[in-house]
PDB file of N, CA and C in Angstrom:
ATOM      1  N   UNK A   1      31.222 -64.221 -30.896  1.00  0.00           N
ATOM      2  CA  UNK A   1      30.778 -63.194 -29.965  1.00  0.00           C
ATOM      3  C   UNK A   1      29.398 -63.561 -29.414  1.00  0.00           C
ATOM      4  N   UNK A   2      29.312 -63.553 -28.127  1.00  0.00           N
ATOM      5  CA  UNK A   2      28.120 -63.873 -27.238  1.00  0.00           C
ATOM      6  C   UNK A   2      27.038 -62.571 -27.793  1.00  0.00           C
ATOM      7  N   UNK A   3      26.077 -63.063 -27.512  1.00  0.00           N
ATOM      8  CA  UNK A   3      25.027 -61.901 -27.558  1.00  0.00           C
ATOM      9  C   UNK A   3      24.462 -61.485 -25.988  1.00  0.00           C
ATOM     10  N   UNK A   4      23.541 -60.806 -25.954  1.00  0.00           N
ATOM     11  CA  UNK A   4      23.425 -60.237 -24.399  1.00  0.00           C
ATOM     12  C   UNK A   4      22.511 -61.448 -23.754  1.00  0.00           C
ATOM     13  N   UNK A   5      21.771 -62.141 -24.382  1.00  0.00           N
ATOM     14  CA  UNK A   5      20.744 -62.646 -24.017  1.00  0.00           C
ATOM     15  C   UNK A   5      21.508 -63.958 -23.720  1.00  0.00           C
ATOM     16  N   UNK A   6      22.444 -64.511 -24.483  1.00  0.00           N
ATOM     17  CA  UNK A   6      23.617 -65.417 -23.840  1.00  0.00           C
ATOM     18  C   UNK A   6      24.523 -64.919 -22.656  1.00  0.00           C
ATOM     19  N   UNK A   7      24.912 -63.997 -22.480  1.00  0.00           N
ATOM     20  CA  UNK A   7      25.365 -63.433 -21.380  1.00  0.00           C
ATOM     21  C   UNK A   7      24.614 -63.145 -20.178  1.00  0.00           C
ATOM     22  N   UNK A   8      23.236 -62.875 -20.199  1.00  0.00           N
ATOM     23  CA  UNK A   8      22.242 -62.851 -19.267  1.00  0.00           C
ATOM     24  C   UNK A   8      22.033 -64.718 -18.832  1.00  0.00           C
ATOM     25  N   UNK A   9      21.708 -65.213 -19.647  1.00  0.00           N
ATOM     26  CA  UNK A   9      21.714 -66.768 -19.144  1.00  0.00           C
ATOM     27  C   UNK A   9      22.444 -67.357 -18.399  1.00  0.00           C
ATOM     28  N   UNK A  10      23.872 -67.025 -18.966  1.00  0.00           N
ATOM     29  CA  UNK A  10      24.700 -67.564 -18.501  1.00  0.00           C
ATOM     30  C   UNK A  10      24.945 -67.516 -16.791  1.00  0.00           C
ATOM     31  N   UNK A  11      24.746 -65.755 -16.804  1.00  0.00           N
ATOM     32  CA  UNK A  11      24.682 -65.048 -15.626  1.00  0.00           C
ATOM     33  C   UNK A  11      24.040 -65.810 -14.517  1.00  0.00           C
ATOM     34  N   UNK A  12      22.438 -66.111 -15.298  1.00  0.00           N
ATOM     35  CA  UNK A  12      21.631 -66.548 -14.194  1.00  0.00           C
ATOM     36  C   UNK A  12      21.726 -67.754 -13.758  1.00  0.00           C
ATOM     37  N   UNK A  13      22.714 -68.511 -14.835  1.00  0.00           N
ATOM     38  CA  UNK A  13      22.610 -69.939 -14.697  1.00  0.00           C
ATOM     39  C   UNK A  13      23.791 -70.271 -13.495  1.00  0.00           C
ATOM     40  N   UNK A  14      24.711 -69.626 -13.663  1.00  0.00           N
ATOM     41  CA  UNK A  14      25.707 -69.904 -12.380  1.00  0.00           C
ATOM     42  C   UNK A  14      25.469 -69.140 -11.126  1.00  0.00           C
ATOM     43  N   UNK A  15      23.997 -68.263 -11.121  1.00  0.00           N
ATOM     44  CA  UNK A  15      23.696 -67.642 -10.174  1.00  0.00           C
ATOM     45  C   UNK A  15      22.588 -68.543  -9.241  1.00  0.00           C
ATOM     46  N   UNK A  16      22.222 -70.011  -9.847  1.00  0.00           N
ATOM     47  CA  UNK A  16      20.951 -69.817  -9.385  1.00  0.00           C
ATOM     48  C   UNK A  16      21.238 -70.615  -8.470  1.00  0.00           C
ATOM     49  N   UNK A  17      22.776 -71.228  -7.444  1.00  0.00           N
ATOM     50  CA  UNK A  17      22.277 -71.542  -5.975  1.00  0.00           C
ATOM     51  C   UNK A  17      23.272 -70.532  -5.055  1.00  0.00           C
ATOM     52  N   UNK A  18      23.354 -68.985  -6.007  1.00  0.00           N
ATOM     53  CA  UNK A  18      23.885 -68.286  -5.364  1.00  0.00           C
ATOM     54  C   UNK A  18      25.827 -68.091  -5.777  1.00  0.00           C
ATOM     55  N   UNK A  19      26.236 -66.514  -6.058  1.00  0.00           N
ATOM     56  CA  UNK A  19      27.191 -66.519  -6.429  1.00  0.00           C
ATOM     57  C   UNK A  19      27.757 -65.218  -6.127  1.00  0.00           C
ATOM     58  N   UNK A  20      28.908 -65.089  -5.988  1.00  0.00           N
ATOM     59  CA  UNK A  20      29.725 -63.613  -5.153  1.00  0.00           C
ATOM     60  C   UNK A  20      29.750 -63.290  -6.716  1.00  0.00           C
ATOM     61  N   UNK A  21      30.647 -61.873  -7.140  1.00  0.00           N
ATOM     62  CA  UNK A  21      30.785 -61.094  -8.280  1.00  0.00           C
ATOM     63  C   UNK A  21      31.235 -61.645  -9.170  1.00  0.00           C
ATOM     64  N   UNK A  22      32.903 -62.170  -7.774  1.00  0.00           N
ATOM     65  CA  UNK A  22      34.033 -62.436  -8.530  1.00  0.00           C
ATOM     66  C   UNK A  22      33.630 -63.818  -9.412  1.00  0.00           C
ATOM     67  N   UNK A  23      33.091 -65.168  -8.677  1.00  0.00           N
ATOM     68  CA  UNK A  23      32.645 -66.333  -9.630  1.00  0.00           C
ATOM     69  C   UNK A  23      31.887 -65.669 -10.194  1.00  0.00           C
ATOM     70  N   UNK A  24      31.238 -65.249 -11.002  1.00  0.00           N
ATOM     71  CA  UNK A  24      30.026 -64.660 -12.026  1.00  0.00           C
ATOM     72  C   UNK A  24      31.117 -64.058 -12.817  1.00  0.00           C
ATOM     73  N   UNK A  25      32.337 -63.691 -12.752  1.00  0.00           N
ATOM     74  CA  UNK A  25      33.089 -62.405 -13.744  1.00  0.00           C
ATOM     75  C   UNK A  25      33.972 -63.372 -14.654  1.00  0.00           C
ATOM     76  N   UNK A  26      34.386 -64.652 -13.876  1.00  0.00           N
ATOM     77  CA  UNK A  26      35.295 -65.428 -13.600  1.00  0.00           C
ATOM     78  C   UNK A  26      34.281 -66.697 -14.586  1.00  0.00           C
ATOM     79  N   UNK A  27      33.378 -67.286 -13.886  1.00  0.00           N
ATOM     80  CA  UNK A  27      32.589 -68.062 -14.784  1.00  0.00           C
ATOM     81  C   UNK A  27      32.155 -67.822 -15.879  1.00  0.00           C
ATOM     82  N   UNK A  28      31.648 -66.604 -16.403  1.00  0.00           N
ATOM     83  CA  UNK A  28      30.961 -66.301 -17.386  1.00  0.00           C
ATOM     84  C   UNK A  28      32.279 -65.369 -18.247  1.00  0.00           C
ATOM     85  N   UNK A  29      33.188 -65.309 -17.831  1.00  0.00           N
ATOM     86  CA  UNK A  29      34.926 -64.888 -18.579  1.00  0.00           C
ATOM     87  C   UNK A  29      34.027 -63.090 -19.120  1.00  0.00           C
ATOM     88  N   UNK A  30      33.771 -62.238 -18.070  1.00  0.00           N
ATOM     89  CA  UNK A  30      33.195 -61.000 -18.136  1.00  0.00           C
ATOM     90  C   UNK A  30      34.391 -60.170 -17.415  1.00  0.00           C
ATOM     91  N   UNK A  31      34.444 -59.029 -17.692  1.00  0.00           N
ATOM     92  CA  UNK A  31      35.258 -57.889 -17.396  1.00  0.00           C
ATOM     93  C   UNK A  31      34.425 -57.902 -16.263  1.00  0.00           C
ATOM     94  N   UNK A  32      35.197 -56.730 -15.697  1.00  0.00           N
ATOM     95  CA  UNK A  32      34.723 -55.880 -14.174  1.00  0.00           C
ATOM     96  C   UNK A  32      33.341 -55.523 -14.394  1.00  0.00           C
ATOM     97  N   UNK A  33      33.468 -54.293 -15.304  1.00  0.00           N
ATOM     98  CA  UNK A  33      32.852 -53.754 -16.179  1.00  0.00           C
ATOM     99  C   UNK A  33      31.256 -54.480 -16.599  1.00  0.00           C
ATOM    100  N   UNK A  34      31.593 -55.095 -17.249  1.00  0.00           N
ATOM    101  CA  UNK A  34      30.542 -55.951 -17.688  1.00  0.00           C
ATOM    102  C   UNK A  34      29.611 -56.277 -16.740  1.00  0.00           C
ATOM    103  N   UNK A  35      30.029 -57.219 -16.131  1.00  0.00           N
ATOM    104  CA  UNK A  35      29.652 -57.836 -14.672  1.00  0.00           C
ATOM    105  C   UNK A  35      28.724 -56.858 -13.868  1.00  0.00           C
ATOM    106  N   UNK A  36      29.425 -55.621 -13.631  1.00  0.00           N
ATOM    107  CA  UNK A  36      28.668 -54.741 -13.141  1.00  0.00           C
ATOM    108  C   UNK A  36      27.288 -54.232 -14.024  1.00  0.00           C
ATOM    109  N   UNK A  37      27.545 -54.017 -14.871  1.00  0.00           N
ATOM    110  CA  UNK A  37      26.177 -53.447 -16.099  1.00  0.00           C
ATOM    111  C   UNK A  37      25.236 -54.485 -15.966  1.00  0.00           C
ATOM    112  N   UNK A  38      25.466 -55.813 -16.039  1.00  0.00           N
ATOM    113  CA  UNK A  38      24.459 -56.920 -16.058  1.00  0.00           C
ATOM    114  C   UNK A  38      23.903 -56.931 -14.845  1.00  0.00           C
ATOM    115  N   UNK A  39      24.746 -57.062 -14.092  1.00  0.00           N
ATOM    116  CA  UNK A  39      24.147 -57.461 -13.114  1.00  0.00           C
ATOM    117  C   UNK A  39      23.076 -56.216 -12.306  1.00  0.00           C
ATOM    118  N   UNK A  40      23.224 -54.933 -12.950  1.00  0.00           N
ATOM    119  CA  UNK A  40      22.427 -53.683 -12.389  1.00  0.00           C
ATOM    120  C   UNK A  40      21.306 -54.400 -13.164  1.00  0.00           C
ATOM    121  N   UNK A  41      21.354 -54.545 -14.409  1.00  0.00           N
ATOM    122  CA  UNK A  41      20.118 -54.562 -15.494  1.00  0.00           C
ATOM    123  C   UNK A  41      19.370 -55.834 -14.356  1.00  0.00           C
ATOM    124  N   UNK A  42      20.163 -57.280 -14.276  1.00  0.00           N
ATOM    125  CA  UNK A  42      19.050 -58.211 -13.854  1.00  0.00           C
ATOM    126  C   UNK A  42      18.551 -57.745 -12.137  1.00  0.00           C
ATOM    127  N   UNK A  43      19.212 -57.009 -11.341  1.00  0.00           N
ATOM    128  CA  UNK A  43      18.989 -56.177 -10.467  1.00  0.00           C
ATOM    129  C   UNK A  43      17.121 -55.595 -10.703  1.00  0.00           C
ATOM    130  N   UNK A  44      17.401 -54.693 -11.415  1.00  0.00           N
ATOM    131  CA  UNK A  44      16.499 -53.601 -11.893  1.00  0.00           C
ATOM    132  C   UNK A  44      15.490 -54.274 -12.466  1.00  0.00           C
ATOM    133  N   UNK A  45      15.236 -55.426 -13.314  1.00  0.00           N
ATOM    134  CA  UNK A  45      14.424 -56.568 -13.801  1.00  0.00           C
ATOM    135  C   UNK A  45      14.177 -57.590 -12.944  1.00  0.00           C
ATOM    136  N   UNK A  46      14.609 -57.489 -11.919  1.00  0.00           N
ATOM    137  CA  UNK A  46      13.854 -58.911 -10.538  1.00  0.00           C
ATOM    138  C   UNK A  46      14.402 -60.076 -11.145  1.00  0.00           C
ATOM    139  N   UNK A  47      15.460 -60.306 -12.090  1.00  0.00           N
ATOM    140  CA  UNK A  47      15.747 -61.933 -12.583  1.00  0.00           C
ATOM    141  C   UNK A  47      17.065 -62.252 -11.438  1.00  0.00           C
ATOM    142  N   UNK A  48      17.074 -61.124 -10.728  1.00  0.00           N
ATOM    143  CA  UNK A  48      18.465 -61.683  -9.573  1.00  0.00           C
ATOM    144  C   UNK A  48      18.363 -60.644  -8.174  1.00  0.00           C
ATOM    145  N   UNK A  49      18.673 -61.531  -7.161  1.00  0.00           N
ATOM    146  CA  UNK A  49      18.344 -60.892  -6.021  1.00  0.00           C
ATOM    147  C   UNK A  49      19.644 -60.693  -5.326  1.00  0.00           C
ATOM    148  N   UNK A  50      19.750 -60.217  -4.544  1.00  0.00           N
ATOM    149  CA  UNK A  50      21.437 -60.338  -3.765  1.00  0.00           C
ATOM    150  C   UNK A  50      20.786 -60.761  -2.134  1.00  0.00           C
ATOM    151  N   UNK A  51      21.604 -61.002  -1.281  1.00  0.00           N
ATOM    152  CA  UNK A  51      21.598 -61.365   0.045  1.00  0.00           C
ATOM    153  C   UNK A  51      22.871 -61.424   0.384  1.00  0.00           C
ATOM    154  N   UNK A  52      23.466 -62.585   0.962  1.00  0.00           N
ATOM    155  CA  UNK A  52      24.627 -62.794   0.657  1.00  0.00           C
ATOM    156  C   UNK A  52      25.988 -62.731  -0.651  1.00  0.00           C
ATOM    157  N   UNK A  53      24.805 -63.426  -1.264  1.00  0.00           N
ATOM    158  CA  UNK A  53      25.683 -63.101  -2.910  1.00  0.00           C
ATOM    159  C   UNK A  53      24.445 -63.182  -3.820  1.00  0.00           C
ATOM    160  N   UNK A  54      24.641 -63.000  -4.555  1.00  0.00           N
ATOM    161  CA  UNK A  54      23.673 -62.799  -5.850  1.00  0.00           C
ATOM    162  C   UNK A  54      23.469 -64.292  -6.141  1.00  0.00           C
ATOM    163  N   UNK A  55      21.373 -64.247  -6.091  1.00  0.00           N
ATOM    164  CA  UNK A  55      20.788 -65.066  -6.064  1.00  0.00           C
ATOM    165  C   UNK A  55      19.240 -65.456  -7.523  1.00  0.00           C
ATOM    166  N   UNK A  56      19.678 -65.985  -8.240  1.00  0.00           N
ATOM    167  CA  UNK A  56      18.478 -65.909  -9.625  1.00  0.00           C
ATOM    168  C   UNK A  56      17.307 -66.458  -8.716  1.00  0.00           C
ATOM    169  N   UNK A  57      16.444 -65.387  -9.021  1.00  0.00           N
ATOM    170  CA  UNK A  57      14.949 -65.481  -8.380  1.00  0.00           C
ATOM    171  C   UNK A  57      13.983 -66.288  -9.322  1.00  0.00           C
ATOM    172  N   UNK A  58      13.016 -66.399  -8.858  1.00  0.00           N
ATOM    173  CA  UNK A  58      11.935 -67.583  -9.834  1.00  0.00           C
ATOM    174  C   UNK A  58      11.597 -66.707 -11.167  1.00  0.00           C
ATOM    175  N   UNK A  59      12.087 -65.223 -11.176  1.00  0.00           N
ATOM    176  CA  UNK A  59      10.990 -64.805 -12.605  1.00  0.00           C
ATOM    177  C   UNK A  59      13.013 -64.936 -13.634  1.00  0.00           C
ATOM    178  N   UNK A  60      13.613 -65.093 -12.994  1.00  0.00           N
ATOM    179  CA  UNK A  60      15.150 -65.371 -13.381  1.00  0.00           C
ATOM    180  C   UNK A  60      15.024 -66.483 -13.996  1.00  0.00           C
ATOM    181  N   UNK A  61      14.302 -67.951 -13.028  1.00  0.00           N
ATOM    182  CA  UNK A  61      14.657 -68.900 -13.617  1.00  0.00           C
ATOM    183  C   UNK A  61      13.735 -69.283 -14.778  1.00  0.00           C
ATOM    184  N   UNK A  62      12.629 -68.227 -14.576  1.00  0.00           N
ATOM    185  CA  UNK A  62      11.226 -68.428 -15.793  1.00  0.00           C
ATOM    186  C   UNK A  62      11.962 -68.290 -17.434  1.00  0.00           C
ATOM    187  N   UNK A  63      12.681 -67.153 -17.348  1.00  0.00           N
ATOM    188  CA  UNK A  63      13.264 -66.544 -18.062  1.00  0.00           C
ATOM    189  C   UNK A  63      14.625 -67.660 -18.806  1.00  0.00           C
ATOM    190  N   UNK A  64      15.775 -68.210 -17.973  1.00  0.00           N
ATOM    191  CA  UNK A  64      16.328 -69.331 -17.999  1.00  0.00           C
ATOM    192  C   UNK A  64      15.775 -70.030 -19.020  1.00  0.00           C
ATOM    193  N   UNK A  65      14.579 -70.695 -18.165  1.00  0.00           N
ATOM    194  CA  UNK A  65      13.697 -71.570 -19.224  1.00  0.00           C
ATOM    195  C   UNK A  65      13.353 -71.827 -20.553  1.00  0.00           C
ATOM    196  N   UNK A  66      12.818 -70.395 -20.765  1.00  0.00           N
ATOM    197  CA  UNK A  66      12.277 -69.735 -22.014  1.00  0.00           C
ATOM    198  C   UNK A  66      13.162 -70.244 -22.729  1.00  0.00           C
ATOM    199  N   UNK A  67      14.393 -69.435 -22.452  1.00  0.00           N
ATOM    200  CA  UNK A  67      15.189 -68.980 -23.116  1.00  0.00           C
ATOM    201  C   UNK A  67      16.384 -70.354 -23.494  1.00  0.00           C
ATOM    202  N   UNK A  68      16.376 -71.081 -22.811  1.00  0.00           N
ATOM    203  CA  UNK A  68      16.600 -72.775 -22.863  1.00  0.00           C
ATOM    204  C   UNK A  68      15.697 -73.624 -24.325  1.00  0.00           C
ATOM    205  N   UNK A  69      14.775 -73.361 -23.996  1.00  0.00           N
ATOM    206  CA  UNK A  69      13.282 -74.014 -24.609  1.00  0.00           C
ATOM    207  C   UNK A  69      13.910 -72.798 -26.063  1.00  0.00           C
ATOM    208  N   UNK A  70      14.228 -72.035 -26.254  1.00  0.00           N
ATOM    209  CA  UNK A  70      14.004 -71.225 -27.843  1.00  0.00           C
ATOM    210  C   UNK A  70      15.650 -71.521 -28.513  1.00  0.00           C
ATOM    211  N   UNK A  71      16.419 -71.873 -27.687  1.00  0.00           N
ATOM    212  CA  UNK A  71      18.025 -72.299 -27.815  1.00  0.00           C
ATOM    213  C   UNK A  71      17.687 -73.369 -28.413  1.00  0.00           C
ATOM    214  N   UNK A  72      16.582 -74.327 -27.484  1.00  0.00           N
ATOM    215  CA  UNK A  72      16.518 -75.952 -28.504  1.00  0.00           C
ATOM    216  C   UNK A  72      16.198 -75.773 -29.659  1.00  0.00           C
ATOM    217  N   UNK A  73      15.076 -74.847 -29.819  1.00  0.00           N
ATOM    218  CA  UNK A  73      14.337 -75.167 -30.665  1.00  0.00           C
ATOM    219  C   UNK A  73      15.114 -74.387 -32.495  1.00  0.00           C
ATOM    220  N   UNK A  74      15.753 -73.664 -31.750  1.00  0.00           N
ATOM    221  CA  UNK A  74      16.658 -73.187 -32.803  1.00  0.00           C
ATOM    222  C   UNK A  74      17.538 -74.002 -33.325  1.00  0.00           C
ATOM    223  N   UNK A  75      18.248 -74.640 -32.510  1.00  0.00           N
ATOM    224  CA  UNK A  75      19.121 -75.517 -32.837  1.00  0.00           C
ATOM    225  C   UNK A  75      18.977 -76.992 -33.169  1.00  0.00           C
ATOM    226  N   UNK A  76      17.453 -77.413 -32.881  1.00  0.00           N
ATOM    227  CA  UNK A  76      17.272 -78.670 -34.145  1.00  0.00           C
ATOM    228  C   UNK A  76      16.143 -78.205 -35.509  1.00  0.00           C
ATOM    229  N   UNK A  77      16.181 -76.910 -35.441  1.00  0.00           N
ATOM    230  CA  UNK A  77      15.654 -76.204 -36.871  1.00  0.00           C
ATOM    231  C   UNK A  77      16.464 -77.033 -37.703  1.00  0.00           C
ATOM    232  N   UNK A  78      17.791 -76.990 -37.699  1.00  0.00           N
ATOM    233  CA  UNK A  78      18.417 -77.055 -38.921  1.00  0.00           C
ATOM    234  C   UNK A  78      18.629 -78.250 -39.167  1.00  0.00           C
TER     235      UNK A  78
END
């Protein structure tokens, strides 16, 4: 089971040269449902913009990063 903060990544990561609902629901294997909740939250948090289709903004890809950089570092802990 994904956690949210994997599901937010993921989100932003196939968002960031721009993506309609359906690839984001479809890529990231999310319900309707889902899709919609996240995407209000990164909405409401500036990590995604819409225009044409939903677009991960620079404090999106800051975030990406981080969150890249604490994935490594977890995973050659062990």
């Amino acid at each position: 089971m994904r956690s949210s903060f994997e599901i937010i990544a993921e989100i932003l990561r196939v968002s960031k040269n721009g993506a309609k609902k359906t690839r984001i629901m479809y890529s990231c294997g999310l319900s309707y449902r889902f899709v919609e909740k996240y995407i209000a939250l990164l909405l409401e948090n500036n990590l995604l913009e819409i225009g044409n289709s939903y677009h991960t903004t620079e404090k999106g890809m800051r975030f990406l990063r981080d969150y890249q950089t604490i994935e490594l570092l977890l995973k050659t802990r062990n």
